[in-house]
N, C-alpha and C. Protein backbone atom coordinates (compact mmCIF):
# COMPACT_ATOMS: atom_id res chain seq x y z
N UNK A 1 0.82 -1.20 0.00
CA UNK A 1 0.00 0.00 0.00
C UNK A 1 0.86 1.27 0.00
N UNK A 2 1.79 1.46 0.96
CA UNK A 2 2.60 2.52 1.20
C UNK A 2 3.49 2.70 -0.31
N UNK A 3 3.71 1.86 -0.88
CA UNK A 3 4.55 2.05 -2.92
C UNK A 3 3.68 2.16 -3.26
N UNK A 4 2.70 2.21 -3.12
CA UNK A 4 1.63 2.05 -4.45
C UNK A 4 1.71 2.98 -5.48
N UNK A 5 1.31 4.32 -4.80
CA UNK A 5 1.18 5.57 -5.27
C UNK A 5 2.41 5.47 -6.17
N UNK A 6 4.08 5.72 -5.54
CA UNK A 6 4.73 6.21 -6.38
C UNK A 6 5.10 4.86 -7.52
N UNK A 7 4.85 3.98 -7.25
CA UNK A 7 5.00 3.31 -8.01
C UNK A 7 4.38 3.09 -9.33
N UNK A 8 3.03 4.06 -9.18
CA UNK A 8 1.89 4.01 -10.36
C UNK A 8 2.79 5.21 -10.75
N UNK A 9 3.17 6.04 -10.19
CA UNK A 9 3.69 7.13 -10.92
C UNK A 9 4.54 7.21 -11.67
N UNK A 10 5.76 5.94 -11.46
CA UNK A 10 6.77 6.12 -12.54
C UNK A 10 6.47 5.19 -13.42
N UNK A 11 5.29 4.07 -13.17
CA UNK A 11 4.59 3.29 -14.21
C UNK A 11 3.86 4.75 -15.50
N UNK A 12 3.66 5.54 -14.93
CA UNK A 12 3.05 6.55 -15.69
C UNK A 12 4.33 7.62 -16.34
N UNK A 13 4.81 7.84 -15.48
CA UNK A 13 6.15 9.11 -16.23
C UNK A 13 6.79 8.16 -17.65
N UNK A 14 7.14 6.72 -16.99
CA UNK A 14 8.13 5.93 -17.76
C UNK A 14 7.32 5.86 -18.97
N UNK A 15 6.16 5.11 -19.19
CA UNK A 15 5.46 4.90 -20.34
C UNK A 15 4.76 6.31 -20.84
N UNK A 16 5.07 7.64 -20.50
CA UNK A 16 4.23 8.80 -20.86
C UNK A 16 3.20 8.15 -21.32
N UNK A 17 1.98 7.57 -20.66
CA UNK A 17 0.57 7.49 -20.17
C UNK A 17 0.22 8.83 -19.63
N UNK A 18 -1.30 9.02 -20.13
CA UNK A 18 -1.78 10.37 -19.49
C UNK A 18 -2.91 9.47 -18.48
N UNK A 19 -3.62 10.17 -17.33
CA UNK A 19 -4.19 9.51 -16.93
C UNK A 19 -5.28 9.30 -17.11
N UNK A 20 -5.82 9.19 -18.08
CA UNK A 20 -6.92 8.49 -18.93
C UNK A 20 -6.71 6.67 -19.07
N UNK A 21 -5.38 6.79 -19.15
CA UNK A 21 -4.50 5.61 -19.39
C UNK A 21 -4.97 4.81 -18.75
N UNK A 22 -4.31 5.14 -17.00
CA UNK A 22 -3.80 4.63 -15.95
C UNK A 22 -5.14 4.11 -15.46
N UNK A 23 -5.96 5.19 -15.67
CA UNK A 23 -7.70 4.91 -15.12
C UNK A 23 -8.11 3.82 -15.31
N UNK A 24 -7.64 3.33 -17.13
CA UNK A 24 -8.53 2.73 -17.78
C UNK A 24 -7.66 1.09 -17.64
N UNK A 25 -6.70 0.94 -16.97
CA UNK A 25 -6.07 -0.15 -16.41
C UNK A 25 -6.85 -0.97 -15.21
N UNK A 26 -6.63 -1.97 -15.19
CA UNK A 26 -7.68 -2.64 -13.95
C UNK A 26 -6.55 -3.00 -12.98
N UNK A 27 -5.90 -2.21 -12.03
CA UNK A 27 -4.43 -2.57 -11.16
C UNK A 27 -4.65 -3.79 -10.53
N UNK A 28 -6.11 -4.00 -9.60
CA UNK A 28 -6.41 -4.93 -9.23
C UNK A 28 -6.59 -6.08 -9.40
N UNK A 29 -6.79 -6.19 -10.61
CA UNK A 29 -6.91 -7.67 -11.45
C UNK A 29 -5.26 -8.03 -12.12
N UNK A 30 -4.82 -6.44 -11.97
CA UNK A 30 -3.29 -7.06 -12.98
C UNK A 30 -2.75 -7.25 -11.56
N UNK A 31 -2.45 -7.21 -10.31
CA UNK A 31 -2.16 -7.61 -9.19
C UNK A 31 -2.22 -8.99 -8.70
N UNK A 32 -3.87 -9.54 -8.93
CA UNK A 32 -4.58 -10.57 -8.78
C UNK A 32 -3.89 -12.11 -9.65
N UNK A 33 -3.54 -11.38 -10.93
CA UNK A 33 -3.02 -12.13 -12.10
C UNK A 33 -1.63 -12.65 -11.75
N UNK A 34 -0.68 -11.60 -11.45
CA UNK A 34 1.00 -12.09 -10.92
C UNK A 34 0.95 -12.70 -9.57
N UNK A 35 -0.11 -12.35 -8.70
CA UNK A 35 -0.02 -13.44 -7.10
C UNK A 35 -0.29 -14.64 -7.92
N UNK A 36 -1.18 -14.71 -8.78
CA UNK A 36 -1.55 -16.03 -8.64
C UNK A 36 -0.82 -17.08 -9.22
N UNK A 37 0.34 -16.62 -9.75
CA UNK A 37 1.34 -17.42 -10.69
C UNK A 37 2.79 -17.04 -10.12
N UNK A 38 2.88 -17.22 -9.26
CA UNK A 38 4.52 -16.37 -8.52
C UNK A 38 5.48 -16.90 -9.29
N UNK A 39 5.46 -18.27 -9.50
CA UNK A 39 6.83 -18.93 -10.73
C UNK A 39 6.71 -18.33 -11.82
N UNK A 40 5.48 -17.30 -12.65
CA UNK A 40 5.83 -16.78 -13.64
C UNK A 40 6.02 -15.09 -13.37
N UNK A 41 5.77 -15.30 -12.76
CA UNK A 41 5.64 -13.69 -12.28
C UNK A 41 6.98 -12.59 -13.16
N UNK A 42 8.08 -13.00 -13.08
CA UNK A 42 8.98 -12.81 -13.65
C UNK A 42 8.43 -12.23 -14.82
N UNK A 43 8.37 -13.33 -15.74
CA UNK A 43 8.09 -13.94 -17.41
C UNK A 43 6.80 -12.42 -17.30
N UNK A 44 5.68 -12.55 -16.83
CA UNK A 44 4.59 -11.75 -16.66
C UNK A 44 5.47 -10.63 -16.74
N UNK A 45 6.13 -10.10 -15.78
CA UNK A 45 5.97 -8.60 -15.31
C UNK A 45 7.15 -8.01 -17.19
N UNK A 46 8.10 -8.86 -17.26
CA UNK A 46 8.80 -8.64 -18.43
C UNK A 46 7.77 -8.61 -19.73
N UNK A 47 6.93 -9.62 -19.91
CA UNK A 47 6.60 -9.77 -20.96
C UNK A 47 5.47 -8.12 -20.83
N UNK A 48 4.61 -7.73 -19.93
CA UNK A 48 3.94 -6.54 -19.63
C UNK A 48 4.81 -4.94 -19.96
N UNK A 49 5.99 -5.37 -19.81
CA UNK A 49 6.73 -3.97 -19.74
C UNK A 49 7.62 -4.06 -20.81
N UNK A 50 7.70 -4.78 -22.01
CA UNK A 50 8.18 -5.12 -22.97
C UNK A 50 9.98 -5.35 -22.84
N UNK A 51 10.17 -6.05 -21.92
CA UNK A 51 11.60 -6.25 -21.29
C UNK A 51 11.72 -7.69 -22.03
N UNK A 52 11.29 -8.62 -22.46
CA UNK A 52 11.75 -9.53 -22.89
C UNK A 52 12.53 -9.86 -23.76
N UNK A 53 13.67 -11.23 -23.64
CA UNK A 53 14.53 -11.00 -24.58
C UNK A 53 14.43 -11.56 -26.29
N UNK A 54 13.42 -10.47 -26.64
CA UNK A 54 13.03 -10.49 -28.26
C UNK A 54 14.10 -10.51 -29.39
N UNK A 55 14.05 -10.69 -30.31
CA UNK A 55 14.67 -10.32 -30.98
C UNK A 55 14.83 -9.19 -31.55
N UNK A 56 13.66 -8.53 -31.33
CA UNK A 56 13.82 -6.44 -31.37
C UNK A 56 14.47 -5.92 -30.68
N UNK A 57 14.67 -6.56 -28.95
CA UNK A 57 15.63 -5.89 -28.02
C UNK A 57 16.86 -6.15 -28.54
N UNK A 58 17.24 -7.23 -28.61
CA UNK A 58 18.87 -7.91 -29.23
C UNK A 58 19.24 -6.45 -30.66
N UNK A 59 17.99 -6.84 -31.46
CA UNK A 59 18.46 -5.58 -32.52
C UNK A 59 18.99 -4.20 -32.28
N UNK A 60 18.20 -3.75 -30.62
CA UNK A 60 18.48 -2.69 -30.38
C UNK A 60 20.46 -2.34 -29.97
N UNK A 61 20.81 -3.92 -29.55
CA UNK A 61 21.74 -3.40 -28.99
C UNK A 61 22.37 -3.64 -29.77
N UNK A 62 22.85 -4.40 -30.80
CA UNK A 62 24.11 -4.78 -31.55
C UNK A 62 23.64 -4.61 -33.28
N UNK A 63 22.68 -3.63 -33.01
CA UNK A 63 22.01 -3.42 -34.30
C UNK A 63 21.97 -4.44 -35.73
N UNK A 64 21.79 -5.58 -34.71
CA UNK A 64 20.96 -6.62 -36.13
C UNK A 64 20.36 -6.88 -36.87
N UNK A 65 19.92 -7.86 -37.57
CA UNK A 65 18.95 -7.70 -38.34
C UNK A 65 17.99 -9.17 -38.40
N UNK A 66 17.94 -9.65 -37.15
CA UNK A 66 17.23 -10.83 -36.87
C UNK A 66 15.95 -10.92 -37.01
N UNK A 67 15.62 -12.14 -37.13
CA UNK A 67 13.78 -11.94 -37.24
C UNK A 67 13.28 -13.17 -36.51
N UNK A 68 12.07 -12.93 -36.64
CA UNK A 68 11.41 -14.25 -35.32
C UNK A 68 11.79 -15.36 -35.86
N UNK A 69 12.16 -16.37 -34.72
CA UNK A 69 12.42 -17.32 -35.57
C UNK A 69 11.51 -18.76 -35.67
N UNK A 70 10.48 -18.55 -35.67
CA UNK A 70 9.42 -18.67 -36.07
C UNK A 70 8.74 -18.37 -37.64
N UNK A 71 8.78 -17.13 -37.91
CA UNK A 71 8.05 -16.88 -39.26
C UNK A 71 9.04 -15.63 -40.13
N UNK A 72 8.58 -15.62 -41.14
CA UNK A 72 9.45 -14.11 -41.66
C UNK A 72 8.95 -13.22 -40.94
N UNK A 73 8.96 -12.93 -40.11
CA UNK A 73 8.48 -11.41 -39.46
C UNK A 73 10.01 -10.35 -39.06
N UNK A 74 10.06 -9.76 -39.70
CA UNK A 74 11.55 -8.81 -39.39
C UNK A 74 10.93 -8.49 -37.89
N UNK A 75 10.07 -8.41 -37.28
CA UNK A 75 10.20 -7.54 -35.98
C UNK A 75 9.34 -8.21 -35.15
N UNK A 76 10.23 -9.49 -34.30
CA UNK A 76 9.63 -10.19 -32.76
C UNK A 76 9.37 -9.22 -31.87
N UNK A 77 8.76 -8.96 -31.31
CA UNK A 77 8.74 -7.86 -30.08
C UNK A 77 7.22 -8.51 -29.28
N UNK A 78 6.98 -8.03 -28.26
CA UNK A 78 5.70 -8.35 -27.31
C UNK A 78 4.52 -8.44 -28.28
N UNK A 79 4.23 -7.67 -29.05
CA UNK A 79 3.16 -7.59 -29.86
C UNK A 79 2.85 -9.13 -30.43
N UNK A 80 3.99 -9.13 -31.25
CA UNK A 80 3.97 -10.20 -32.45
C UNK A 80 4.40 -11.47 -31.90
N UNK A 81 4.92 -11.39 -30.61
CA UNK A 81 4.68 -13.01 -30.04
C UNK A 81 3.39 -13.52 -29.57
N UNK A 82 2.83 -12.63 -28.87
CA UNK A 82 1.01 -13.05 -28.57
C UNK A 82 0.25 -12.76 -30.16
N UNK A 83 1.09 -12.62 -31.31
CA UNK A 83 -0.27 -12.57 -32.06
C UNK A 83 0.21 -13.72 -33.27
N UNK A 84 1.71 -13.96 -33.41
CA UNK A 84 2.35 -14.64 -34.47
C UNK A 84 1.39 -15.80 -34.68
N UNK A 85 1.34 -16.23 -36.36
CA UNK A 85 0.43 -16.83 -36.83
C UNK A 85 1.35 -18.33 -36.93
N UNK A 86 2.33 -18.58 -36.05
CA UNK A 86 3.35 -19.88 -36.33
C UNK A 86 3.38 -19.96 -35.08
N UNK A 87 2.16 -19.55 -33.56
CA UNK A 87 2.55 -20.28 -32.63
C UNK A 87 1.17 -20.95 -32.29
């Protein structure tokens, strides 16, 4: 309770969300969701904040030119793993 606050806040500065955003988020249920899986919790909170190690992040750093390796898609990232038509 006592993080909460600032913690929504740099959830908000970091992603420049206006708070229309933040409103329209359900905290409680996305709370509800990571207790209830603590072994993924990890995997969750990365895959939510687009920290995972994609092959868009890898591009970012050593400026590659990898693609999913899965399908021709030049650009794995959070999006295109929950939507790729090869999983």
């Amino acid at each position: 309770e006592a993080t909460a606050k600032p913690l929504l806040q740099y959830i908000q500065q970091k992603n420049k969300w206006a708070q229309s955003v933040m409103n329209y988020i359900h905290w409680e249920a996305h709370g509800k969701a990571l207790r209830r899986r603590p072994e993924k919790r990890t995997h969750m909170t990365k895959l939510l904040h687009e920290m995972l190690p994609t092959t868009a992040q890898a591009n970012k750093f050593d400026r590659g030119t990898r693609c999913c390796p899965l399908c021709p898609s030049q650009t794995e990232d959070r999006d295109h793993i929950l939507c790729c038509d090869y999983l």
